[in-house]
Structures are given as structure tokens and as C-alpha cells.
N, C-alpha and C. Protein backbone atom coordinates (compact mmCIF):
# COMPACT_ATOMS: atom_id res chain seq x y z
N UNK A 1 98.05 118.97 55.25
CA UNK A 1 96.60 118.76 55.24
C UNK A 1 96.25 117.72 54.19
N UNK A 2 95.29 116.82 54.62
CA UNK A 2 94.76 115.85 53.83
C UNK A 2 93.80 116.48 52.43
N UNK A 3 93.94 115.90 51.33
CA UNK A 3 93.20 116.30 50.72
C UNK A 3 93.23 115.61 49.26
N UNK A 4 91.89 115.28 48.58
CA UNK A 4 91.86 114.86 47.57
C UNK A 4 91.44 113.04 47.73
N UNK A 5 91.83 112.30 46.90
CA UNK A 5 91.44 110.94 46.90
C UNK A 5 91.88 110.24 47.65
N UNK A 6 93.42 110.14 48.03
CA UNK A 6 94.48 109.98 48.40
C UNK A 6 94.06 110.12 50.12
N UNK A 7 93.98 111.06 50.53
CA UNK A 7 93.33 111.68 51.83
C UNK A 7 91.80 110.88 52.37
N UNK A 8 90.92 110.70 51.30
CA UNK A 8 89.70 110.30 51.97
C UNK A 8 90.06 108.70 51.97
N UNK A 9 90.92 108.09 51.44
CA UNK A 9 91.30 106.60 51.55
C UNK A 9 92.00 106.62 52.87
N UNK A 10 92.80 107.30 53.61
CA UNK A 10 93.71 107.11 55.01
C UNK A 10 92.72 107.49 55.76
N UNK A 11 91.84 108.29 55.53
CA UNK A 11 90.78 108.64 56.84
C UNK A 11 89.67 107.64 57.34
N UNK A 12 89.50 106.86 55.59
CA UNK A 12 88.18 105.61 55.78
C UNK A 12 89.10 104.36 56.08
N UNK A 13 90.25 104.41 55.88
CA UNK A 13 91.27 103.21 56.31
C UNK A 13 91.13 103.43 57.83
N UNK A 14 91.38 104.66 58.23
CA UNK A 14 91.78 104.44 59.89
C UNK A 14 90.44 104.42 60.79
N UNK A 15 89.29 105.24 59.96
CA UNK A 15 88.49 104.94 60.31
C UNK A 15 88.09 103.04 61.07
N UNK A 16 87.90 102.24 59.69
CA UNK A 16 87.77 100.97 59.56
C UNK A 16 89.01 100.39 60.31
N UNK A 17 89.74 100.79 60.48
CA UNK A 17 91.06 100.12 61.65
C UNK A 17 90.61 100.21 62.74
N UNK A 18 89.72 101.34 63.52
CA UNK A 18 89.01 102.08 64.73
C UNK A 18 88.06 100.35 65.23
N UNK A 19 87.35 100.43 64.08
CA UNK A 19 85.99 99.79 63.97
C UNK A 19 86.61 98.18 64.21
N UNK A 20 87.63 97.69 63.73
CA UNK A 20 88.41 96.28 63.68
C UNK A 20 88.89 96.54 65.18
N UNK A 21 89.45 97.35 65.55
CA UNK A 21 89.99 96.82 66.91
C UNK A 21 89.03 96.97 68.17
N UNK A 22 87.70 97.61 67.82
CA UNK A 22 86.76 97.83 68.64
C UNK A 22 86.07 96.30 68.76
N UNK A 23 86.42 95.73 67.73
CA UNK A 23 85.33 94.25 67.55
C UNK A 23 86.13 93.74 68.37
N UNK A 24 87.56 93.55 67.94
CA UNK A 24 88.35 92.76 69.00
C UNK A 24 88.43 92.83 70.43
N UNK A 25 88.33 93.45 70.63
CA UNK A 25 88.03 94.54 72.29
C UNK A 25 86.36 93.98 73.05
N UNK A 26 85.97 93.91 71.76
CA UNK A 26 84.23 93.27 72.36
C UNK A 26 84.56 91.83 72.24
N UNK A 27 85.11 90.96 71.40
CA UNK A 27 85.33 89.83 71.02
C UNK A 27 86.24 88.98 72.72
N UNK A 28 86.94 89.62 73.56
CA UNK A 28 87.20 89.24 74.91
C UNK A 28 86.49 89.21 75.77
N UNK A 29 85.14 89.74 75.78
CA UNK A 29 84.48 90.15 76.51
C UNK A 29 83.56 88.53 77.60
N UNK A 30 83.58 89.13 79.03
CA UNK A 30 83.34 87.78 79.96
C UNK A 30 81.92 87.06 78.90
N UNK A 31 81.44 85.83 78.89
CA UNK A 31 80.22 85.54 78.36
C UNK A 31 79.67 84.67 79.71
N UNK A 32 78.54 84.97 79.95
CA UNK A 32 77.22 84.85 80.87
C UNK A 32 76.28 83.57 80.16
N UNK A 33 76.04 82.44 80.93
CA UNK A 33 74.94 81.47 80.43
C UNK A 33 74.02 81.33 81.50
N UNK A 34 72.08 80.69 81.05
CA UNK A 34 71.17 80.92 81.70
C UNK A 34 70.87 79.96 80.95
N UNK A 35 69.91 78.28 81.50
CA UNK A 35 70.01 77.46 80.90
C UNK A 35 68.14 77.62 81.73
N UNK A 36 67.70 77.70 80.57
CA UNK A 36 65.80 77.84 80.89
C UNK A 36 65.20 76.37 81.23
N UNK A 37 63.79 76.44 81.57
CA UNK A 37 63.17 75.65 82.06
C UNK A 37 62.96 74.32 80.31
N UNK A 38 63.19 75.20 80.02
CA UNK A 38 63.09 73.87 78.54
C UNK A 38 64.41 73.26 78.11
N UNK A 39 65.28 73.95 78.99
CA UNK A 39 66.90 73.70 78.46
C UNK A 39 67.37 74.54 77.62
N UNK A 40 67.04 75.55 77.12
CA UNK A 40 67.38 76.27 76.05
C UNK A 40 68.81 76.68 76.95
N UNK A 41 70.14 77.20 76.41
CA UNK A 41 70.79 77.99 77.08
C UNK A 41 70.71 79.53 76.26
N UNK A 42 71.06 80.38 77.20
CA UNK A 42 71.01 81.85 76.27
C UNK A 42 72.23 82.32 76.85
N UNK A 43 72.80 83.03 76.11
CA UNK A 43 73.99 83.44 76.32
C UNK A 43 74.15 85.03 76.43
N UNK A 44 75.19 85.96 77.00
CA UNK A 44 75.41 86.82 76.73
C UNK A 44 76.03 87.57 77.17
N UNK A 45 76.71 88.82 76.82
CA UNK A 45 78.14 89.41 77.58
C UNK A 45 77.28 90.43 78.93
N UNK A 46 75.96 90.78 79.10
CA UNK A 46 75.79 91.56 79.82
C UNK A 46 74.37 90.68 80.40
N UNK A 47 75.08 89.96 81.96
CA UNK A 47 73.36 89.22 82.53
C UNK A 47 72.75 90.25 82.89
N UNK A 48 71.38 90.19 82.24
CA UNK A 48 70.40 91.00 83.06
C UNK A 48 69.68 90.33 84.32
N UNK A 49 70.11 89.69 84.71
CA UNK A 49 69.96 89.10 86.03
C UNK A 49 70.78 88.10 86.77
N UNK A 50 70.85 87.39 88.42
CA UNK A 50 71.76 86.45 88.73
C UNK A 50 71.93 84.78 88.29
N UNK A 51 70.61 84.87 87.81
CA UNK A 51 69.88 83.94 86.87
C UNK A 51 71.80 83.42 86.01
N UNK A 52 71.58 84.50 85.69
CA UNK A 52 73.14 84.39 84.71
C UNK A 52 74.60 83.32 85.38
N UNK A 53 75.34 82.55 84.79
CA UNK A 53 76.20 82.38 85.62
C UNK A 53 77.59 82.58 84.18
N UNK A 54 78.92 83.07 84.87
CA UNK A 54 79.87 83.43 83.99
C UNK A 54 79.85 81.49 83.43
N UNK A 55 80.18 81.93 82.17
CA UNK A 55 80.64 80.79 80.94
C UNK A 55 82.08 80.52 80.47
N UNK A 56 82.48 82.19 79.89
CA UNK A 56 83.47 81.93 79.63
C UNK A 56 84.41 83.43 80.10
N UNK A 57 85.52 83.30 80.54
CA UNK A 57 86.34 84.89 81.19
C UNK A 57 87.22 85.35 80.16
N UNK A 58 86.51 86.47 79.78
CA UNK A 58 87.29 87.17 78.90
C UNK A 58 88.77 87.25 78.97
N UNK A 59 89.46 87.68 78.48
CA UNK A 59 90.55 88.15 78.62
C UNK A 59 90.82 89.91 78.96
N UNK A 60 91.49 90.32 79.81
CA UNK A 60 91.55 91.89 80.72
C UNK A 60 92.41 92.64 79.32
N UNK A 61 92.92 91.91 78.36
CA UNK A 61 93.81 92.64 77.32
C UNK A 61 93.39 91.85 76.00
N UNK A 62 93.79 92.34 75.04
CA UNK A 62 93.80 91.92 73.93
C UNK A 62 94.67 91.00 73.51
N UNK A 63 95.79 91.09 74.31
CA UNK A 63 96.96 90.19 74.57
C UNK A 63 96.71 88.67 74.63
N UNK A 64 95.52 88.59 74.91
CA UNK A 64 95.12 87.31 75.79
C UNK A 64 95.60 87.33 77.36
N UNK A 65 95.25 85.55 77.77
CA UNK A 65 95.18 85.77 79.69
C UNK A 65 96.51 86.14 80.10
N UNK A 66 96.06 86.68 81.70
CA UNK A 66 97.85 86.67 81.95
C UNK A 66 98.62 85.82 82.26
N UNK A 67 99.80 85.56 82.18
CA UNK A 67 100.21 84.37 82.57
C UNK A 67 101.17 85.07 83.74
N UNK A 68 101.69 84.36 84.94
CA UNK A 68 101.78 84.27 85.56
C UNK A 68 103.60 83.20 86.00
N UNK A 69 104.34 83.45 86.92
CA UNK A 69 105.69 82.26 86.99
C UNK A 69 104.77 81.70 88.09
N UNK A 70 106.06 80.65 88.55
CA UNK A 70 105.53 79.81 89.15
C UNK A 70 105.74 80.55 90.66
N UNK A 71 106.41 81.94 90.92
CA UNK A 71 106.72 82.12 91.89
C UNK A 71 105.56 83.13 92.42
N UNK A 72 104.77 83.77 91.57
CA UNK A 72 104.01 85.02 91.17
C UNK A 72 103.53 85.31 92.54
N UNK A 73 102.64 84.28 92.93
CA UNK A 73 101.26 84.27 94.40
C UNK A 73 102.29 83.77 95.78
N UNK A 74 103.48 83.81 95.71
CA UNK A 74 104.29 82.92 96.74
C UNK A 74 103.69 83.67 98.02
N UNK A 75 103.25 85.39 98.07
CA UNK A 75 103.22 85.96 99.25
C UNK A 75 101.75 85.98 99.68
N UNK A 76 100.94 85.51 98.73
CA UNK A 76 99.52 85.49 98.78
C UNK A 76 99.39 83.79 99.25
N UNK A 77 99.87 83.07 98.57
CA UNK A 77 99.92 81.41 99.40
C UNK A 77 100.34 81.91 100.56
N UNK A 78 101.59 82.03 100.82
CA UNK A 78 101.82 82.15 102.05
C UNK A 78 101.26 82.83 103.44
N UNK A 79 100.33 83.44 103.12
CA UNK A 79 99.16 84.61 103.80
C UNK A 79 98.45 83.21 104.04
N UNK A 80 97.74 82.81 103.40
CA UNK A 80 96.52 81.82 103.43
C UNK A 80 96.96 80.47 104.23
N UNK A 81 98.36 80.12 104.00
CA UNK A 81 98.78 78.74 104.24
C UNK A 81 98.99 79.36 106.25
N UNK A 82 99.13 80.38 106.28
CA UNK A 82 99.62 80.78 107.66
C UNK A 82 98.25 80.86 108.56
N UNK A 83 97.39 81.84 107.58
CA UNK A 83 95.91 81.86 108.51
C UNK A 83 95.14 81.23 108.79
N UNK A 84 95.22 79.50 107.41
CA UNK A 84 94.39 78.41 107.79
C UNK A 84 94.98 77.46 108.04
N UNK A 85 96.51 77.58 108.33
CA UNK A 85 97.16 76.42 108.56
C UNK A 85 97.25 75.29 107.99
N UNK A 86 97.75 75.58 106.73
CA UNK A 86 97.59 74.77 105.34
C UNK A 86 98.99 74.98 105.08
N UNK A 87 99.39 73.32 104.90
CA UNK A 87 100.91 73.38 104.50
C UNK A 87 101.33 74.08 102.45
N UNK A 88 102.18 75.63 103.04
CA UNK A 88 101.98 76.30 102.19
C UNK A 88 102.45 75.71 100.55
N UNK A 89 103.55 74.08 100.59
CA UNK A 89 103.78 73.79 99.28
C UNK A 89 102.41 72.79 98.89
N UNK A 90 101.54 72.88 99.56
CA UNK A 90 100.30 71.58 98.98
C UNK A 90 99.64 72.62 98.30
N UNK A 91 99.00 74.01 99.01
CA UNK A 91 98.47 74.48 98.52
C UNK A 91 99.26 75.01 97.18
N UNK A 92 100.33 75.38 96.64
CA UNK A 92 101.00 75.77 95.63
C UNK A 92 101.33 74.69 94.58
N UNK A 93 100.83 73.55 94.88
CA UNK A 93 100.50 71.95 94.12
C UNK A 93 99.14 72.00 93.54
N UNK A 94 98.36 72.66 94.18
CA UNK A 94 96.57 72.27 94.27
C UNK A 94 96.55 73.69 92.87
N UNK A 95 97.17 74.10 93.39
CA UNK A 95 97.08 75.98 92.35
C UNK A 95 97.79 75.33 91.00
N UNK A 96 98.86 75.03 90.93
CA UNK A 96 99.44 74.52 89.54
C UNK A 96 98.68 73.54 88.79
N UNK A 97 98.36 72.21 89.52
CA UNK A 97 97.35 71.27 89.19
C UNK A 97 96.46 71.90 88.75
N UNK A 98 95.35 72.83 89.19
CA UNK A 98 94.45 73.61 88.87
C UNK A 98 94.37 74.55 87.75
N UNK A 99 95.54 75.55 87.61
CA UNK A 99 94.89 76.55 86.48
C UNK A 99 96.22 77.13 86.38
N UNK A 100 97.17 76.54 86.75
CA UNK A 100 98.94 76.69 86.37
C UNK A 100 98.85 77.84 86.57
N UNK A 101 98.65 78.69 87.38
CA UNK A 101 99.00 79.61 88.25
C UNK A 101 98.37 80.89 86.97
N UNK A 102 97.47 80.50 86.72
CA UNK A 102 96.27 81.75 85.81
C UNK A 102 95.10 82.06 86.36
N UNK A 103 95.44 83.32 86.34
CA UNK A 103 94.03 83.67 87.80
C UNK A 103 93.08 83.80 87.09
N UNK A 104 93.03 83.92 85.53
CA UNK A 104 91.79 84.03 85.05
C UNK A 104 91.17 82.84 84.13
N UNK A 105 91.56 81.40 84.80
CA UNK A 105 91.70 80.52 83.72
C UNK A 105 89.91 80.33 84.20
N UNK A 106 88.87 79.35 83.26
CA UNK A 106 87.57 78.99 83.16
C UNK A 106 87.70 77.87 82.94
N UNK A 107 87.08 76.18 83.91
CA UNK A 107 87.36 75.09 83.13
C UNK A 107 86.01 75.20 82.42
N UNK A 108 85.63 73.68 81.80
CA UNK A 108 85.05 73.46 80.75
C UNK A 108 83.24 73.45 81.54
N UNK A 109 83.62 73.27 83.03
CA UNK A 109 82.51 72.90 84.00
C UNK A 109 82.41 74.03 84.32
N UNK A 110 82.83 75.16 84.44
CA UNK A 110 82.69 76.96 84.87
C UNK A 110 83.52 76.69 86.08
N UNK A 111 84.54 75.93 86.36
CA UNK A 111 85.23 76.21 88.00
C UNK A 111 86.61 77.70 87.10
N UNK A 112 86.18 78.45 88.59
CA UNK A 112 86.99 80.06 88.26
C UNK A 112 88.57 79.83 88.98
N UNK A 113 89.09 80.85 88.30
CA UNK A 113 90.75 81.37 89.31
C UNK A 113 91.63 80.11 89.44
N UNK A 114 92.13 81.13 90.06
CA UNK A 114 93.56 80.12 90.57
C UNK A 114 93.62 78.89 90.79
N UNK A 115 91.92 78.68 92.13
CA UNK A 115 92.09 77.56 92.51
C UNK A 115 90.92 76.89 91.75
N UNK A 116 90.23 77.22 91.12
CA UNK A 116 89.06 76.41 89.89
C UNK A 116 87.99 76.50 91.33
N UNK A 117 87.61 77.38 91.38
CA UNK A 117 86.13 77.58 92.63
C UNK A 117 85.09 77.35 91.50
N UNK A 118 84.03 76.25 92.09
CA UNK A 118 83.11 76.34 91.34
C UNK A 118 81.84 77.82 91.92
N UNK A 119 80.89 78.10 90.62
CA UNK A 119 80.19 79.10 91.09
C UNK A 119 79.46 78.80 92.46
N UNK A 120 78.64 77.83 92.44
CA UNK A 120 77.95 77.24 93.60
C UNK A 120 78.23 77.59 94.96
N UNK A 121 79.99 77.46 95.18
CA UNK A 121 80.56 77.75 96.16
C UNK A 121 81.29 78.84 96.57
N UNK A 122 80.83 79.77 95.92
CA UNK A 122 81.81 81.03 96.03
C UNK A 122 81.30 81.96 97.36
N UNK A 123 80.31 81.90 97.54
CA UNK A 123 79.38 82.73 98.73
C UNK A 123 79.72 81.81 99.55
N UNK A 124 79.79 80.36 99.88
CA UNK A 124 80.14 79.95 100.89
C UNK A 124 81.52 80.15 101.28
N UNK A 125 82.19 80.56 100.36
CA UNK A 125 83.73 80.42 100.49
C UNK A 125 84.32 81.97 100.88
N UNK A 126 82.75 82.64 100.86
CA UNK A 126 83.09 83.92 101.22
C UNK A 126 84.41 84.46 100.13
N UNK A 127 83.56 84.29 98.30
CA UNK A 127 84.33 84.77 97.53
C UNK A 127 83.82 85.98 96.50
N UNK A 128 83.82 87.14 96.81
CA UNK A 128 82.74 87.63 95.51
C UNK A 128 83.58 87.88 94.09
N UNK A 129 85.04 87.70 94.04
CA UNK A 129 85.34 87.61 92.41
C UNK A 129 86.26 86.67 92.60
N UNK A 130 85.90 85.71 91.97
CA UNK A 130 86.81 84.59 91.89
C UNK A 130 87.93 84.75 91.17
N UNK A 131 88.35 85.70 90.46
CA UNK A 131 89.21 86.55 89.60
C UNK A 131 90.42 86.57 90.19
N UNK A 132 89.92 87.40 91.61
CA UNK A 132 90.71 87.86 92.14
C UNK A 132 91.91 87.24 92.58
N UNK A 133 93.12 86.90 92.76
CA UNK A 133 94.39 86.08 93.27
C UNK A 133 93.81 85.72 94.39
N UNK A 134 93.80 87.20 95.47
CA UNK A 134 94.07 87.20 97.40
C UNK A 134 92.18 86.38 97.58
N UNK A 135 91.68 86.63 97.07
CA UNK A 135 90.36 86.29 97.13
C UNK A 135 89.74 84.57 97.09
N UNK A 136 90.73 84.47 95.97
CA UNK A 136 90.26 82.84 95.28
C UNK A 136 91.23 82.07 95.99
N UNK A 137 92.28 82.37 96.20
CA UNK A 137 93.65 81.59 97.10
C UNK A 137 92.74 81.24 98.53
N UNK A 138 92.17 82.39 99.19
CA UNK A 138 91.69 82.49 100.48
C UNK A 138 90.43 81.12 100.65
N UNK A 139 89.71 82.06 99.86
CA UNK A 139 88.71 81.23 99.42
C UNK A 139 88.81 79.43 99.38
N UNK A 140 89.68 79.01 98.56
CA UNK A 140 90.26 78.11 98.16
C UNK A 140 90.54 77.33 99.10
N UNK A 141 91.81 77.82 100.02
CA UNK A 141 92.72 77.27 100.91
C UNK A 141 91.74 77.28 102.08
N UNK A 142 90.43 77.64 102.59
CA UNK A 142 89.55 77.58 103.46
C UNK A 142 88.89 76.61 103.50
N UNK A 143 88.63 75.89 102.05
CA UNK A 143 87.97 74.94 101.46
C UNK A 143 89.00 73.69 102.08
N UNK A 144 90.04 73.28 101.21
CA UNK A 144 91.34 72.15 101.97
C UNK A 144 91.16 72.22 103.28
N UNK A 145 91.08 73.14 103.98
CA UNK A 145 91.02 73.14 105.25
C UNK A 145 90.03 72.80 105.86
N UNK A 146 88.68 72.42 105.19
CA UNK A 146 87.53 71.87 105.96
C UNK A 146 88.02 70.64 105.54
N UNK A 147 88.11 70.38 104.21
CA UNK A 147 88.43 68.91 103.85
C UNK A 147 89.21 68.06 104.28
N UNK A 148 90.71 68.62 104.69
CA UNK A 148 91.75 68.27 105.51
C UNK A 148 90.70 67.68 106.81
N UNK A 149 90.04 68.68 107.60
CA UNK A 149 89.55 68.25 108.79
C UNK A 149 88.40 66.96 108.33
N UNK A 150 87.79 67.15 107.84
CA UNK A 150 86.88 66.10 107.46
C UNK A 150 87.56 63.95 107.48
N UNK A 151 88.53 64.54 106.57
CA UNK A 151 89.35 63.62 106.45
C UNK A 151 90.67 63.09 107.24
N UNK A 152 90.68 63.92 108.17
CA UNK A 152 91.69 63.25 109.26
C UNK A 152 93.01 63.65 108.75
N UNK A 153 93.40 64.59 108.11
CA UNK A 153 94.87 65.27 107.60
C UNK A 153 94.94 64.26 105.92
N UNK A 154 94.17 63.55 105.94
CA UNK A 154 94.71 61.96 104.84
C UNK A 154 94.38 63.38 103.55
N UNK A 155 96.16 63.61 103.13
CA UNK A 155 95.97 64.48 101.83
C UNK A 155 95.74 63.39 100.73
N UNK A 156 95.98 62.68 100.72
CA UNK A 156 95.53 62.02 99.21
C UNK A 156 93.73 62.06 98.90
N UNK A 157 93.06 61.53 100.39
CA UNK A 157 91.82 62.16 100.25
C UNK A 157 91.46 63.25 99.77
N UNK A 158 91.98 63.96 100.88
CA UNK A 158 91.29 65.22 100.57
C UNK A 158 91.46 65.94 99.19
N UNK A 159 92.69 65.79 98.38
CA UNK A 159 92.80 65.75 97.03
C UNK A 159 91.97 65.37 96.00
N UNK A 160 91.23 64.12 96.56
CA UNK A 160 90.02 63.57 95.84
C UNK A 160 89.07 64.11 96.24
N UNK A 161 88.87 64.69 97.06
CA UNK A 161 87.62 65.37 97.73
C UNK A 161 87.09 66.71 96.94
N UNK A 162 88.53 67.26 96.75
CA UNK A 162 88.99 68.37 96.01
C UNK A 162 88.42 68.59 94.76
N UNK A 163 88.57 67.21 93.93
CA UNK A 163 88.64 67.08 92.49
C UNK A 163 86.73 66.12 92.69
N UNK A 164 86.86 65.28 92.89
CA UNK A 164 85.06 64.46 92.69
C UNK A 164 84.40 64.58 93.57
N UNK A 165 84.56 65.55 94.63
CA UNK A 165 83.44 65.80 95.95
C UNK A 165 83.37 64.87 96.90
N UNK A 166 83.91 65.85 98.36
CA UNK A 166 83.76 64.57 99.80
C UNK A 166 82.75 63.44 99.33
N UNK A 167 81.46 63.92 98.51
CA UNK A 167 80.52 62.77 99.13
C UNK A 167 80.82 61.30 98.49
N UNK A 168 82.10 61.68 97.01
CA UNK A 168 82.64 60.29 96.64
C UNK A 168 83.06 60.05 97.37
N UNK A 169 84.31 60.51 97.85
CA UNK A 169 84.72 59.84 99.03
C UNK A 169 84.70 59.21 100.24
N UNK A 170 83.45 59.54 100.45
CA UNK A 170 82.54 59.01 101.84
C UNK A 170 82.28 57.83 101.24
N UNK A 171 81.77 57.75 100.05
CA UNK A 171 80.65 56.60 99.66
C UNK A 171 81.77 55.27 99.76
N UNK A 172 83.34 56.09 98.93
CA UNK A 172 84.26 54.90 98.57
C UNK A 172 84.87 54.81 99.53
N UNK A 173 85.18 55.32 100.34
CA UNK A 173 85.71 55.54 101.87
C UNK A 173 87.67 55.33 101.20
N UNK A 174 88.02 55.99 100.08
CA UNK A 174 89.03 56.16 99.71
C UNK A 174 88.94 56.73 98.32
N UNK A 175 90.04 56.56 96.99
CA UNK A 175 90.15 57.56 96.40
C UNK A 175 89.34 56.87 95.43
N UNK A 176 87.77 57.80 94.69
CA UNK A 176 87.09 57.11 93.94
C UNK A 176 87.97 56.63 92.50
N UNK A 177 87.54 55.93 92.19
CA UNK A 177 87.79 54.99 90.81
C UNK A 177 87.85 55.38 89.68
N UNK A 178 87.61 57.12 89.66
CA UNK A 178 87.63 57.78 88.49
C UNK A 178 88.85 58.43 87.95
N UNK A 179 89.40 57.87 86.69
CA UNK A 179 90.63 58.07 85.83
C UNK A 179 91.06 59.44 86.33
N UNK A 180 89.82 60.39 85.71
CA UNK A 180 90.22 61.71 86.20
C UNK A 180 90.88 62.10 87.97
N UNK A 181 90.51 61.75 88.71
CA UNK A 181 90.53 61.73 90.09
C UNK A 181 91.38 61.28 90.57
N UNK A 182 92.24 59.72 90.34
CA UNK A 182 93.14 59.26 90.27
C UNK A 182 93.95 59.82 90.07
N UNK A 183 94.33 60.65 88.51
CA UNK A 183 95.38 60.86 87.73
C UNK A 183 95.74 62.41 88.62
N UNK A 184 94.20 63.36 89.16
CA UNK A 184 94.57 64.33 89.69
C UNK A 184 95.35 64.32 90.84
N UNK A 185 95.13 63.27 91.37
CA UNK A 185 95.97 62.74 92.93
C UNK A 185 97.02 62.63 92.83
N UNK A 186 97.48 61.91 91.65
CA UNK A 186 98.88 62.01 91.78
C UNK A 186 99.66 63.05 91.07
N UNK A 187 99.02 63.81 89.89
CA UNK A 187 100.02 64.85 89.75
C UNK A 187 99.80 66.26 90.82
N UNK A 188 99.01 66.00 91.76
CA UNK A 188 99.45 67.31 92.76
C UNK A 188 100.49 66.67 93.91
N UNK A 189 100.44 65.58 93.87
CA UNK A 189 101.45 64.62 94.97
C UNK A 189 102.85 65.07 94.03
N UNK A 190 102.89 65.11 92.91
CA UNK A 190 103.92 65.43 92.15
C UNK A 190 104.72 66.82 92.46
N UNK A 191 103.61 67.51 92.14
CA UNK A 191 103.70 68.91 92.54
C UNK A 191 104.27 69.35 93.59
N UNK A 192 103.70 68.41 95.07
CA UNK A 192 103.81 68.90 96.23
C UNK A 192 105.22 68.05 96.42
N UNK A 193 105.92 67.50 96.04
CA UNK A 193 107.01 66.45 96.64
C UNK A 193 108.02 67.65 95.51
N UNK A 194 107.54 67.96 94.30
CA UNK A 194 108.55 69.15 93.77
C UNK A 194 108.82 70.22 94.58
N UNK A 195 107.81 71.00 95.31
CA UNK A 195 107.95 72.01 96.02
C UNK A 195 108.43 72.30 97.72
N UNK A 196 107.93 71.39 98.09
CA UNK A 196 108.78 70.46 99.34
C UNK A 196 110.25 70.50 99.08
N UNK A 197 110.57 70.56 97.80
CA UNK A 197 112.15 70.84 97.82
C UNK A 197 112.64 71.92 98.42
């Protein structure tokens, strides 16, 4: 039995250990932004409305995100590449290029998952957690597949389509002029000529 000075120091120690890993535990937590009619943004871990859009994705552990091999989603690509008829090593190019195979990665623009879905498009993509692997893959690979059609199979397009939006591509009637866009074209061409092996 605890008792004396000695005793109330291990109880307010573990206490205060309780209280430190509880912060950390809140400190992962998803963060929500709402950017008002004056521009203000407000932030916060719990939207009180849809108003809200996710900012930044917590981490599911304290661990930090999960990481993932390169082989992890092979049976979940392969589901998607079969049902939309999407050649299954492009799409496993577009996923690495994207968020190196971290289903919970956030870019800097809010695009979610695997395949970087922006929010905008998630209801069209018929996605409600972009989190999800089977969800955001689907989602995702539904997307290439309009684009593919749009563009006449031309993957280097549709790669750009992918990354700066068909409507650059319409305008440039090839791959727009942007460093970023460029550079993305060719390291999923990279990707996909690795996996093609």
C-alpha cells in the first residue's frame, strides 16, 4: 500500500502521465476549416456543420500515419482495374505518384486517400470517406476512366487531366505548361513502365 510522501508523488506522477498522453491523443485529432464571407478561416476538430471541410487527417494512432508496401491494395486495384477497365499497373502508378500508397495522406490543397480525391468531388465519385482504401481506389479509378474516355485512351493526357484539370487540357489541347504537371506526367509514366514489369 501506498503511503506517505513517497506515495502521493507516484499517484500525482501517473496521474499527470494520464493527462500528457490524453493531450497527445487529442493532438491527432482530424482538423475541420470554414473560410467566412470576410475570409476569416476558423478551424476546428469538431464541424458543427457541412460548411466545414477536413484540413488536416489526423493520425488513427499515436504512432503516426500508416504506412503501407507497395504491394498492400494489389487486391483492391485489382477489383477496380477489372470493373472499370483500367489498366491495373497505371492505376498503381497514379496511387504511388499520389500519396505513396497512404490512405490517410492530406495534400497541402485538401486532396484525400490513396488517390488525393479532392473534397468537391467525392459525392460525384460516389465517395463518402475518402479514407477509406476500397472506397477512394473505386472512386478514383472511376474518375481515369471518364478521363481516359474523354481523351481518346491518350494516358499522358489524361495524367494531366488528373493533376491540372481536363479543362487545361482542352484549352492546351495537350500537356499544360505547368512544371508541376509536366514533372507529374512523367514520374507516373515512370511508375507505370516500373510496374508493367
Amino acid at each position: 500500500m501506498l503511503c506517505g510522501r513517497d506515495g502521493w508523488a507516484l499517484i500525482i506522477g501517473l496521474v499527470g502521465l494520464i493527462l500528457v498522453l490524453a493531450a497527445v491523443q487529442a493532438a491527432v485529432a482530424d482538423i475541420y476549416v470554414y473560410r467566412d464571407a470576410n475570409g476569416v478561416r476558423h478551424f476546428t476538430d469538431q464541424p458543427p456543420s457541412a460548411r466545414y471541410r477536413l484540413f488536416f487527417k489526423g493520425s488513427t494512432s499515436s504512432m503516426g500515419p500508416r504506412r503501407a508496401s507497395v504491394s498492400s491494395y494489389d487486391d483492391l486495384i485489382s477489383d477496380a482495374a477489372d470493373r472499370h477497365g483500367v489498366d491495373f499497373s497505371l492505376i498503381k502508378a497514379i496511387i504511388r505518384a499520389e500519396s505513396n500508397f497512404n490512405p490517410e495522406a492530406v495534400s497541402k490543397k485538401g486532396a484525400m486517400g490513396l488517390m488525393q480525391i479532392m473534397p468537391e468531388n467525392l459525392k460525384t465519385l460516389k465517395i463518402r470517406d475518402p479514407f477509406d482504401p476500397r472506397e477512394n481506389i473505386m472512386g478514383g479509378v472511376r474518375y481515369v476512366k471518364q478521363l481516359l474516355r474523354r481523351f481518346n485512351g491518350e494516358i499522358s493526357l489524361t495524367l494531366a487531366a488528373y493533376n491540372a484539370g481536363p479543362s487545361a487540357v482542352d484549352r492546351y489541347k495537350t500537356i499544360p505548361p505547368y512544371p508541376e504537371t509536366e514533372a507529374y506526367v512523367k514520374k507516373v509514366l515512370k511508375f507505370y513502365g516500373e510496374f508493367k514489369k
